[in-house]
N, C-alpha and C. Protein backbone atom coordinates (compact mmCIF):
# COMPACT_ATOMS: atom_id res chain seq x y z
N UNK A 1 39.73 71.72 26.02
CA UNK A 1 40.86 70.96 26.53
C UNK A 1 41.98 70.87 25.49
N UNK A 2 41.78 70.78 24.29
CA UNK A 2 42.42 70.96 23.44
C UNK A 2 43.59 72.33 23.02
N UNK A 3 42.38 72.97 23.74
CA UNK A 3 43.62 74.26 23.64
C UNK A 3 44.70 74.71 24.75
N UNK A 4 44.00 73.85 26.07
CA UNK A 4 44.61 73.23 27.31
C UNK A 4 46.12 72.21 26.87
N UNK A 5 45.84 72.07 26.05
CA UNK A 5 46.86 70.70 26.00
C UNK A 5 47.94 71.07 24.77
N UNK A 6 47.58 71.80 23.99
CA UNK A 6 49.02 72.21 22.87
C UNK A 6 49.15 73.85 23.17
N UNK A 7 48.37 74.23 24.23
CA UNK A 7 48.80 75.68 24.47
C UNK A 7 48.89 76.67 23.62
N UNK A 8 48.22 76.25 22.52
CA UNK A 8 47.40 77.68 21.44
C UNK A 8 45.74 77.73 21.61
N UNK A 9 45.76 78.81 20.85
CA UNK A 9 44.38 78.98 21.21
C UNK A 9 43.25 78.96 19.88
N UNK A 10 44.22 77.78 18.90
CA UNK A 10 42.92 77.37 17.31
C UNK A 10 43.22 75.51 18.42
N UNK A 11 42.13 75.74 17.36
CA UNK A 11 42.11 74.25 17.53
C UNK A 11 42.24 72.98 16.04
N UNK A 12 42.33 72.15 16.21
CA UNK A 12 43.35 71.27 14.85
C UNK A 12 42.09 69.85 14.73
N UNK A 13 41.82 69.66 16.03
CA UNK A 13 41.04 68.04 15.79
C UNK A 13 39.98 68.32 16.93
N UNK A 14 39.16 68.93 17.36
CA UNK A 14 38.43 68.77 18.45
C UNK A 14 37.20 69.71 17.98
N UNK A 15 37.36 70.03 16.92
CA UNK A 15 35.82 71.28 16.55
C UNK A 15 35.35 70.95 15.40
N UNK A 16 34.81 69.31 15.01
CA UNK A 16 34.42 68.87 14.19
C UNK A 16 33.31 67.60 14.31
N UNK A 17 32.71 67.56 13.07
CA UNK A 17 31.48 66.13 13.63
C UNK A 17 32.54 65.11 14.25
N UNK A 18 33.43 64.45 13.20
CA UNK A 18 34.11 63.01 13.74
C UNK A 18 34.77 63.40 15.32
N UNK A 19 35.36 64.47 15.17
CA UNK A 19 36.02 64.41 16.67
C UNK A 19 34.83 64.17 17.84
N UNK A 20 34.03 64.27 17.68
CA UNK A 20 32.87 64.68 18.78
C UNK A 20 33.04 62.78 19.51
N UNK A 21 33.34 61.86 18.58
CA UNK A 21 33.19 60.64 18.64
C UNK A 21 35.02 60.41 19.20
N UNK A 22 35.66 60.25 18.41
CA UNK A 22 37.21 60.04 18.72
C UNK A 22 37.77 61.30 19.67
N UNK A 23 37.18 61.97 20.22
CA UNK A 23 38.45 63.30 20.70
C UNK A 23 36.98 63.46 21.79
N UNK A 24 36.50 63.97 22.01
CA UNK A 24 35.09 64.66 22.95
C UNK A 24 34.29 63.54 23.99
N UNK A 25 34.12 62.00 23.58
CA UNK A 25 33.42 61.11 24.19
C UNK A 25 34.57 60.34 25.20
N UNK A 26 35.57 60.03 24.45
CA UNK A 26 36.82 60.12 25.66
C UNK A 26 37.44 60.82 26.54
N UNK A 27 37.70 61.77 26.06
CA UNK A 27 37.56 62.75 26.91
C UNK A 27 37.14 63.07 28.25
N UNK A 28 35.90 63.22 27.61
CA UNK A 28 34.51 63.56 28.96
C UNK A 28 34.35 62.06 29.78
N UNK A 29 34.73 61.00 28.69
CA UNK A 29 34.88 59.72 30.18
C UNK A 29 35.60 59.60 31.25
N UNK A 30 37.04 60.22 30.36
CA UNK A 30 38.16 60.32 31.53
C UNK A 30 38.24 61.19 32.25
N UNK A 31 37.53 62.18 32.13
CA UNK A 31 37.31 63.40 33.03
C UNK A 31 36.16 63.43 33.80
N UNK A 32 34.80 62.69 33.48
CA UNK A 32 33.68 62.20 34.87
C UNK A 32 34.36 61.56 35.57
N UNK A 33 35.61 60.21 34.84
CA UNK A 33 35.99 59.07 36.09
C UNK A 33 36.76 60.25 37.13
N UNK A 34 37.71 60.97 36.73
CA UNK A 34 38.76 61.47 37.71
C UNK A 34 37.59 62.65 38.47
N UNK A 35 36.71 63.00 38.12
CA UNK A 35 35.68 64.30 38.65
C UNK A 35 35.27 63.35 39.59
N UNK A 36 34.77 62.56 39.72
CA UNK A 36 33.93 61.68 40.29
C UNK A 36 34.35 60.31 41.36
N UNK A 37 35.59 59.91 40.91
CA UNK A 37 36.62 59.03 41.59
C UNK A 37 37.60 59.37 42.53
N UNK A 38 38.58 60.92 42.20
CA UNK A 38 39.15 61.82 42.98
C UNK A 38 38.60 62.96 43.26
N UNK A 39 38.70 63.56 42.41
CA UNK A 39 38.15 65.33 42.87
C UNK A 39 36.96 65.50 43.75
N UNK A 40 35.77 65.15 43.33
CA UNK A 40 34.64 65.20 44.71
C UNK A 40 35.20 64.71 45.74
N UNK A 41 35.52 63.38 45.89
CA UNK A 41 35.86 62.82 47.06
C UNK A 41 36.80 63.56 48.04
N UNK A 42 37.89 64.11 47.01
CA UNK A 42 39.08 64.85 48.01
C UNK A 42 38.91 65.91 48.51
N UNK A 43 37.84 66.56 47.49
CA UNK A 43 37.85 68.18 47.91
C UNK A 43 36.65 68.93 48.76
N UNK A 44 35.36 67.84 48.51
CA UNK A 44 33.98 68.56 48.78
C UNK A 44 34.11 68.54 50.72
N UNK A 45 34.88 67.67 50.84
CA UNK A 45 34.81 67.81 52.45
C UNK A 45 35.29 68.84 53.14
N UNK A 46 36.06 69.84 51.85
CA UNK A 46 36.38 71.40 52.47
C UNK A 46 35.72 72.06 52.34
N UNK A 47 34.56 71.91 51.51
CA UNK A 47 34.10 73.04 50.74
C UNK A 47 32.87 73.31 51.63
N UNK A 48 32.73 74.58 52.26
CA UNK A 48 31.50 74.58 53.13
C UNK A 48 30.29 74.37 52.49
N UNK A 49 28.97 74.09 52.91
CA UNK A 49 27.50 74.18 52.34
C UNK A 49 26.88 75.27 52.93
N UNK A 50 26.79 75.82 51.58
CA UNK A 50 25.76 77.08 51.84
C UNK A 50 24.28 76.46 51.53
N UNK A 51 23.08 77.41 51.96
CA UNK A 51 21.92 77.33 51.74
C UNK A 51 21.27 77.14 50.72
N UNK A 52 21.50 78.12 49.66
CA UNK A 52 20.90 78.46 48.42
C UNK A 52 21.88 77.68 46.82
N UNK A 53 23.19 77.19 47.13
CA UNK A 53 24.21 76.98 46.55
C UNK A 53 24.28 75.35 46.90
N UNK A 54 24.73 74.60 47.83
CA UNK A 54 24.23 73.59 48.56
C UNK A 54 25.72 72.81 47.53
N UNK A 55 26.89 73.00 47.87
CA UNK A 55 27.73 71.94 46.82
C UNK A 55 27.98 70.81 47.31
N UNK A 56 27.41 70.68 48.55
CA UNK A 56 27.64 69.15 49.08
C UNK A 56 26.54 68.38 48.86
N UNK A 57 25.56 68.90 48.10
CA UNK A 57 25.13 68.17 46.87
C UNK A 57 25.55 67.35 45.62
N UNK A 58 26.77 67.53 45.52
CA UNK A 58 27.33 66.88 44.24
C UNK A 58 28.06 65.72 45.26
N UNK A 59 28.25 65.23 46.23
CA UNK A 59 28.50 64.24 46.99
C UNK A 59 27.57 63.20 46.44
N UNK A 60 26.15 63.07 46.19
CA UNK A 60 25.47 62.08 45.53
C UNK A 60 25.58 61.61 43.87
N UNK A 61 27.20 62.05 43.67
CA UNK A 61 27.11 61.65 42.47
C UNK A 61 28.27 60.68 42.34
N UNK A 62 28.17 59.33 41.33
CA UNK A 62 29.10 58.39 41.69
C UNK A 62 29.42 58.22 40.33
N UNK A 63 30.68 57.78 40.07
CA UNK A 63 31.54 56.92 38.70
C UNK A 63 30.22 56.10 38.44
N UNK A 64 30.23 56.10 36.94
CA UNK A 64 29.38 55.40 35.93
C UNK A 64 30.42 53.68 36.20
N UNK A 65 29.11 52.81 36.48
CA UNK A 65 29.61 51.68 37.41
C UNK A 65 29.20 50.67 36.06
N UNK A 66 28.14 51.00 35.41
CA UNK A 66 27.84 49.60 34.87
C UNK A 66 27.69 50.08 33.17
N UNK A 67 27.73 49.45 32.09
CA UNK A 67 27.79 49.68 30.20
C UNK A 67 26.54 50.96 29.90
N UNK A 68 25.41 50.81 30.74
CA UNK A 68 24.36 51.71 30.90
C UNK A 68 24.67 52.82 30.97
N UNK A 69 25.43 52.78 32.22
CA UNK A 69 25.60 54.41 33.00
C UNK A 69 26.55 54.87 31.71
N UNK A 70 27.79 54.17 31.20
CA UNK A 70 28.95 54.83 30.72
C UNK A 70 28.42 55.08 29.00
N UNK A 71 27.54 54.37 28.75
CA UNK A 71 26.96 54.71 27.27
C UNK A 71 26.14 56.56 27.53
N UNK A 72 25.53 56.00 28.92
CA UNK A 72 24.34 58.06 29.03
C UNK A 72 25.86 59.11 28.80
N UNK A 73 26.99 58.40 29.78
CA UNK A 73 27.76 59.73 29.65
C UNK A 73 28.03 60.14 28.00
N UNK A 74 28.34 58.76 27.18
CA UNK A 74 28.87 59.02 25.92
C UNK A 74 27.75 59.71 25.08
N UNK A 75 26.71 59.74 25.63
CA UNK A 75 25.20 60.22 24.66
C UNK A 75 25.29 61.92 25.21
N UNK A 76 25.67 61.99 26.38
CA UNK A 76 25.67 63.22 27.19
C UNK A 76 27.34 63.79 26.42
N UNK A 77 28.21 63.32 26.36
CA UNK A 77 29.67 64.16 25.42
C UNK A 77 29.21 64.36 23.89
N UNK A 78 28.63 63.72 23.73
CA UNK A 78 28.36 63.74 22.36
C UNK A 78 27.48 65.02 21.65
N UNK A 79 26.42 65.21 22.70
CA UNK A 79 25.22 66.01 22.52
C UNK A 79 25.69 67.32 23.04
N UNK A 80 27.05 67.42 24.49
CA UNK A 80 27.15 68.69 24.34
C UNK A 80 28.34 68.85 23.44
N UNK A 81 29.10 68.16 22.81
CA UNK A 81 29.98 68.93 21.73
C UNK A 81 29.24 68.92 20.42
N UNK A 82 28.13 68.53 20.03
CA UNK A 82 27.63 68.62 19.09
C UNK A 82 27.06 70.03 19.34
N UNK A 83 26.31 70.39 20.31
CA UNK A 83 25.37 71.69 20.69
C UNK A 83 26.82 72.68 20.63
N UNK A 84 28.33 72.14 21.01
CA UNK A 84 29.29 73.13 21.50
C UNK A 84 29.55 73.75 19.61
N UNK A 85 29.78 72.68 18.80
CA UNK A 85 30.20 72.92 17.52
C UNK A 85 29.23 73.77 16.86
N UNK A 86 27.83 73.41 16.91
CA UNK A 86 26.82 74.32 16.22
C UNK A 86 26.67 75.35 16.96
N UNK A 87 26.98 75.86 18.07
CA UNK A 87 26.96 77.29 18.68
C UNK A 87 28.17 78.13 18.10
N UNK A 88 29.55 77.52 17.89
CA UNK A 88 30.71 78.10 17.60
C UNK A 88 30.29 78.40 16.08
N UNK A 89 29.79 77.57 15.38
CA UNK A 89 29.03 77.95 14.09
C UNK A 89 28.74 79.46 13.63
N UNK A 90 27.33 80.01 14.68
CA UNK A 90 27.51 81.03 14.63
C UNK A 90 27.75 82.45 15.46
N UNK A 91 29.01 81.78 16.37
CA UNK A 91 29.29 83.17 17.53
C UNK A 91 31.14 83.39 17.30
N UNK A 92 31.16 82.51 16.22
CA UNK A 92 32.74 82.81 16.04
C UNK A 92 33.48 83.16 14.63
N UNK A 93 33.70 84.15 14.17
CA UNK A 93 34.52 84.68 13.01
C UNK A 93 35.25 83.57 12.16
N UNK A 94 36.29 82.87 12.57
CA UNK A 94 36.95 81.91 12.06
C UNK A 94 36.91 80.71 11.46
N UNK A 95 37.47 79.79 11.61
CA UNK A 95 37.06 78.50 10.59
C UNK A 95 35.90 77.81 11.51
N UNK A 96 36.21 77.92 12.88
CA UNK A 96 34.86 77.50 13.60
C UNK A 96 33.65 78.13 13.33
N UNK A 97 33.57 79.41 12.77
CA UNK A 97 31.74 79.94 12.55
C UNK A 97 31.74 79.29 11.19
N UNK A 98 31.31 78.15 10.72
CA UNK A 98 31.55 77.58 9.66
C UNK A 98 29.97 78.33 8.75
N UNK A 99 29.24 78.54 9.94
CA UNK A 99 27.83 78.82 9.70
C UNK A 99 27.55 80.63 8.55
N UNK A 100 28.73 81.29 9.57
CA UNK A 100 28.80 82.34 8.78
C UNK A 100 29.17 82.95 7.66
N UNK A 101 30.00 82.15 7.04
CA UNK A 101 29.40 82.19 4.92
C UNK A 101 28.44 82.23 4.63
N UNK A 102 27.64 81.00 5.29
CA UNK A 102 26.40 80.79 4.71
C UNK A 102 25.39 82.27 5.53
N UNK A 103 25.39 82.91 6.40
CA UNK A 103 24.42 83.75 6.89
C UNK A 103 25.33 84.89 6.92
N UNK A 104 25.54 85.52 6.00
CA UNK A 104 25.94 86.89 6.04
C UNK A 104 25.18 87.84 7.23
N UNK A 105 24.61 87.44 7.66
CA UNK A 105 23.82 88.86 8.52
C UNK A 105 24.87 88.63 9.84
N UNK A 106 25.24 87.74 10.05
CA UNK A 106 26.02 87.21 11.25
C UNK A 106 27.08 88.00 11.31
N UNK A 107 27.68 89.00 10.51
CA UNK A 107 28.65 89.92 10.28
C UNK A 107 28.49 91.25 10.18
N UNK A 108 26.74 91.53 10.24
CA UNK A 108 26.30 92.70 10.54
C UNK A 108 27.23 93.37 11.78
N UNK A 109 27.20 94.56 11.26
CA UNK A 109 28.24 95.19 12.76
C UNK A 109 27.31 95.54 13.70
N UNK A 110 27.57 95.70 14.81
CA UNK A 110 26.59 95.93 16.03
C UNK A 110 26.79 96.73 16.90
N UNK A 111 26.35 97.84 18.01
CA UNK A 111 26.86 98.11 19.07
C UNK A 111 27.25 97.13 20.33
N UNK A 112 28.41 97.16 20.68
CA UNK A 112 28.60 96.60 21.98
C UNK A 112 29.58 97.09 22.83
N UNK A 113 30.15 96.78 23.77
CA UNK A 113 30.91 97.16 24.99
C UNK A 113 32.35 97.63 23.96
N UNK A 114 32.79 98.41 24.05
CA UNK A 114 34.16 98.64 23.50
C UNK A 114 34.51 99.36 22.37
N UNK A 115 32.86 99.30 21.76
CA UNK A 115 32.88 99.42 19.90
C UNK A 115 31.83 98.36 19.33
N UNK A 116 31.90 99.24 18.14
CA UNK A 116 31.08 97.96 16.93
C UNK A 116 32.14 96.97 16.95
N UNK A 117 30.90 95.78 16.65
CA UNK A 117 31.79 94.57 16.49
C UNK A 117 30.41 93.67 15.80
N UNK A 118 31.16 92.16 14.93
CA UNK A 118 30.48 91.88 14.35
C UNK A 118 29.31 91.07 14.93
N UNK A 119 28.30 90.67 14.65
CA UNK A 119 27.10 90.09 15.15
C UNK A 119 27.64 89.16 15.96
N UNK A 120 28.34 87.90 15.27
CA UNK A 120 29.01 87.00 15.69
C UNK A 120 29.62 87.26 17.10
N UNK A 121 30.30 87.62 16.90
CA UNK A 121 31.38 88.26 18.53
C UNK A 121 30.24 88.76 19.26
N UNK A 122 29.08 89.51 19.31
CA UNK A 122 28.21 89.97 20.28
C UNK A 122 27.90 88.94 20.97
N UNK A 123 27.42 87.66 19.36
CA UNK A 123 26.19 86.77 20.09
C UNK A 123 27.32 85.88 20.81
N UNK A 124 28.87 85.75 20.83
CA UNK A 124 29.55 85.01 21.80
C UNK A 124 29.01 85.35 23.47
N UNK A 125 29.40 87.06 23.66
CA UNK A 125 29.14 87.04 24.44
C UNK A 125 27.82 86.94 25.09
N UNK A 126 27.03 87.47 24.24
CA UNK A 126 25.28 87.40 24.94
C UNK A 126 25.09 86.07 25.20
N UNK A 127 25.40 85.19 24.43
CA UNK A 127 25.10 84.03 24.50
C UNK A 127 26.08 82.88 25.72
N UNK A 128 27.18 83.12 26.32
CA UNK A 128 27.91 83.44 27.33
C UNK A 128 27.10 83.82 28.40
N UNK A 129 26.91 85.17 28.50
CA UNK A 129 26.09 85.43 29.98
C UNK A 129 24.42 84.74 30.11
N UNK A 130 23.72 84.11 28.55
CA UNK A 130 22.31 84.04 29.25
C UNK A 130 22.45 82.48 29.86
N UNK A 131 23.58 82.30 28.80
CA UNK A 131 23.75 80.28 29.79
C UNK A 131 24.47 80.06 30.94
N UNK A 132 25.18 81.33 31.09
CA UNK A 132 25.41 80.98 32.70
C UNK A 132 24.68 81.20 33.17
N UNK A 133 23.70 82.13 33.15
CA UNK A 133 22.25 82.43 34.24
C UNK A 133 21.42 81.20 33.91
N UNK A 134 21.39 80.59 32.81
CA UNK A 134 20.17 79.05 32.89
C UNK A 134 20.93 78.35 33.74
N UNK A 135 21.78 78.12 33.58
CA UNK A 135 22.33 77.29 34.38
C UNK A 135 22.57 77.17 35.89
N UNK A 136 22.65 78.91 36.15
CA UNK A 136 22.60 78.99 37.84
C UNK A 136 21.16 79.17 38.15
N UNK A 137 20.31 79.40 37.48
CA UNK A 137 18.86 79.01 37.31
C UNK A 137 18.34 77.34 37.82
N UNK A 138 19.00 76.54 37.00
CA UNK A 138 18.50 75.36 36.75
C UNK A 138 19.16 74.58 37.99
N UNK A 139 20.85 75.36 38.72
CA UNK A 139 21.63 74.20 39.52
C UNK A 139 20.27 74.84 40.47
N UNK A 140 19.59 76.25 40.78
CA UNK A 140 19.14 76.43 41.99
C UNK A 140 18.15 75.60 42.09
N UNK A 141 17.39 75.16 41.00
CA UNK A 141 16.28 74.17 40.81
C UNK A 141 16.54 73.15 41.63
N UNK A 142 17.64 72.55 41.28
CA UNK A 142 18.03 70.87 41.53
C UNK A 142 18.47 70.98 43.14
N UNK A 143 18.88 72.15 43.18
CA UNK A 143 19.24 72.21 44.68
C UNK A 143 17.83 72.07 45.79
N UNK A 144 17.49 73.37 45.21
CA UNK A 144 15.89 72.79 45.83
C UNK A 144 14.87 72.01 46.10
N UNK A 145 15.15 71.07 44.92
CA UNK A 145 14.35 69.75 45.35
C UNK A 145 15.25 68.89 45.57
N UNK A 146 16.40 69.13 46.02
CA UNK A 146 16.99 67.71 46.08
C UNK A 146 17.72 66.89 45.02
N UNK A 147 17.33 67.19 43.47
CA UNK A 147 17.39 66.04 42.78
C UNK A 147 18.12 65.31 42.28
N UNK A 148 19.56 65.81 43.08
CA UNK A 148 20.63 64.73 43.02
C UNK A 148 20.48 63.21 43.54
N UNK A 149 20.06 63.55 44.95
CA UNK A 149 19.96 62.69 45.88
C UNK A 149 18.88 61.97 45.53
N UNK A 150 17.95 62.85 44.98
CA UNK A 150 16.36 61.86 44.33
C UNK A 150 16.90 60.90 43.43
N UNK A 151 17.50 61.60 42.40
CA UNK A 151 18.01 60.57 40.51
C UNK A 151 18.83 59.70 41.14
N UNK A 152 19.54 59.06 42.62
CA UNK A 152 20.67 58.50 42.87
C UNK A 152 19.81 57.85 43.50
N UNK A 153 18.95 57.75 43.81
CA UNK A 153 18.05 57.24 44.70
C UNK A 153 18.29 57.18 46.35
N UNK A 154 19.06 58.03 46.84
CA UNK A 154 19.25 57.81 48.32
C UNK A 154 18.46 58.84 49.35
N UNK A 155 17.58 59.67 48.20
CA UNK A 155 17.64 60.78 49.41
C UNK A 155 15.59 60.12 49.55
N UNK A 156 15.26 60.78 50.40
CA UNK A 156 13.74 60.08 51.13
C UNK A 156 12.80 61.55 51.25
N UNK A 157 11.78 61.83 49.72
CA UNK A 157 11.59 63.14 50.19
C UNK A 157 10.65 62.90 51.74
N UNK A 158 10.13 63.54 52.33
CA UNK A 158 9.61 63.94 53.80
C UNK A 158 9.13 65.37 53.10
N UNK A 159 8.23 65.80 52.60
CA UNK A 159 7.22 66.88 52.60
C UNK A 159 8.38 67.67 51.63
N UNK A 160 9.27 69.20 52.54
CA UNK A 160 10.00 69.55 52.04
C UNK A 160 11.56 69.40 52.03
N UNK A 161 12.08 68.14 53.11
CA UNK A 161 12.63 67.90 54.16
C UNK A 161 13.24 66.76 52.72
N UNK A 162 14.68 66.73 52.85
CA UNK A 162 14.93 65.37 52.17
C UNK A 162 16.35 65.10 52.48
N UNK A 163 16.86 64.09 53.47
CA UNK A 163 17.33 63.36 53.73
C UNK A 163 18.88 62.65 53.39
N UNK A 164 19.57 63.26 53.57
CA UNK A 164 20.83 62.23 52.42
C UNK A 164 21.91 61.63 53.58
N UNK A 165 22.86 60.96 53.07
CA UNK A 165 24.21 60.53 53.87
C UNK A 165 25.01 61.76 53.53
N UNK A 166 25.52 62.49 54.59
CA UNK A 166 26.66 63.02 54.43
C UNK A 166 27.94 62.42 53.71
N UNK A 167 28.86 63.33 53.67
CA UNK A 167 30.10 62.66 53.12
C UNK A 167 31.15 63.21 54.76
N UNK A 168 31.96 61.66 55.05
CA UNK A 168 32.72 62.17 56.37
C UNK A 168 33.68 63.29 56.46
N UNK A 169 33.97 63.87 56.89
CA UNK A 169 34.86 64.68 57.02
C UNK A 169 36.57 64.58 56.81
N UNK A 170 37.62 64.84 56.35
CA UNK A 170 38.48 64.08 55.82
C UNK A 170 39.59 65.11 56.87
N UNK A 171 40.84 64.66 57.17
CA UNK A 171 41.49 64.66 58.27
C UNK A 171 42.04 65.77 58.03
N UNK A 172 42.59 66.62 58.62
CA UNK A 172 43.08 68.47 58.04
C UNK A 172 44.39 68.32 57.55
N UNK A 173 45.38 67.21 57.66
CA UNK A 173 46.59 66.86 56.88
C UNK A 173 46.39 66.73 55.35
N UNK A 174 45.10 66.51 55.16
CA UNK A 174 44.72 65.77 53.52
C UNK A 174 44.52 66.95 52.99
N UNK A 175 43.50 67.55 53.43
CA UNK A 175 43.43 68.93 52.88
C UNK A 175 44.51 69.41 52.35
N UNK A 176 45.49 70.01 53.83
CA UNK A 176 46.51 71.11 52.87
C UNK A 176 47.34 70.24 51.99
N UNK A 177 47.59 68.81 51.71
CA UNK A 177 48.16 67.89 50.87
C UNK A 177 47.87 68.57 49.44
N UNK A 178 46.10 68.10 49.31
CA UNK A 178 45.40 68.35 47.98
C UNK A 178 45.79 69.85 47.67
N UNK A 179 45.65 71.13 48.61
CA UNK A 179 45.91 72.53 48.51
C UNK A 179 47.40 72.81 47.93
N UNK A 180 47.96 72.11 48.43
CA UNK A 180 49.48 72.40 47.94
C UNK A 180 49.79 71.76 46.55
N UNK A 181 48.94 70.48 46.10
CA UNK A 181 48.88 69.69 45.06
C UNK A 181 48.75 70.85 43.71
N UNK A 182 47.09 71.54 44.49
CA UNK A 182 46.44 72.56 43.43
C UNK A 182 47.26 73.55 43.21
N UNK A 183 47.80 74.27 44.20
CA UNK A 183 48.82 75.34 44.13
C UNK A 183 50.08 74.80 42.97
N UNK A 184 50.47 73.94 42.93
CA UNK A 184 51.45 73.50 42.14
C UNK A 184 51.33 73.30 41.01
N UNK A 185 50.05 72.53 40.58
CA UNK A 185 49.50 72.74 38.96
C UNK A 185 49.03 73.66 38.72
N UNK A 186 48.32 74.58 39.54
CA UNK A 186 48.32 76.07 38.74
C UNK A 186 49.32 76.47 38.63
N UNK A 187 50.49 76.72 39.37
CA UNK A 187 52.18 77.78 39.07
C UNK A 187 52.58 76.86 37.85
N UNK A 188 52.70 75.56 38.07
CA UNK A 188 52.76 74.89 36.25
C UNK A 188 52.21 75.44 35.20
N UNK A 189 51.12 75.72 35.51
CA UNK A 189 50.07 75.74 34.20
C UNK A 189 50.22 77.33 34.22
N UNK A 190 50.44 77.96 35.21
CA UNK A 190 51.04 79.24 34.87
C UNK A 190 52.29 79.82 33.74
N UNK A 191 53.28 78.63 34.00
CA UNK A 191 54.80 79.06 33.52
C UNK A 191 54.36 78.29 32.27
């Protein structure tokens, strides 16, 4: 977000221990409230449900309501910019692979797509494609049992069968509202 927001592409205050606390935990608060307060609400009622994908699953997820909920998120920003900083450690050349002084092998040259390139830059990308596959791994998990609707407590398993409230359907004026909204901050964020 940082590089979202001054429109270069180093970063100055956001790829460090202290920021993880002042720059990363705020952040990620103000961005669950608006994920979770607007964006699901406005948008998931367009978004069809597929079978295997199921995104009207994320309908069972609500704004952190009480000091509990909003401390997990701050334990949850914290832990992934901490995991984000020690990965950039060693998959990035620059002042962010802070790791690679110390491990020279990380600069070993390597074969990859284009040319040799250094270890570092490989393991960006290898390490890139195997966490998007855990991850579409792990959403298919949660989809399958449910366990949005389980951890929220609304859904009722029934054998394999489990149960939730829909979210209503929202009026077709709202839609192209939000569509034209999106269209407009992308041609912004374009120019």
């Amino acid at each position: 977000m940082e590089f979202i927001g001054r429109l270069h592409d180093d970063w100055l205050i956001s790829h460090n221990v202290g920021a993880q606390f002042w720059f990363t935990i705020p952040l990620t608060a103000l961005l669950v409230w608006v994920t979770t307060v607007l964006l699901i609400p406005a948008l998931l009622p367009y978004v069809p449900d597929h079978g295997w994908w199921r995104p009207h699953d994320l309908a069972a997820i609500r704004p952190p309501s009480t000091t509990r909920e909003w401390v997990r998120v701050a334990i949850s920003a914290w832990v992934g910019g901490m995991s984000h900083v020690l990965l950039d450690g060693v998959t990035h050349g620059n002042h962010s692979g802070w790791l690679v002084p110390w491990l020279p092998i990380l600069r070993t040259p390597v074969p990859h797509f284009g040319g040799t390139v250094p270890l570092h830059d490989a393991l960006q990308l290898w390490c890139s494609v195997i966490f998007a596959v855990v991850t579409l791994v792990l959403w298919r998990r949660m989809v399958h049992q449910r366990a949005m609707w389980q951890w929220r407590g609304t859904a009722q398993a029934d054998g394999e069968r489990v149960v939730e409230r829909r979210r209503p359907r929202m009026p077709r004026k709202d839609g192209v509202l939000i569509a034209r909204l999106i269209l407009v901050v992308a041609m912004l964020g374009a120019v």
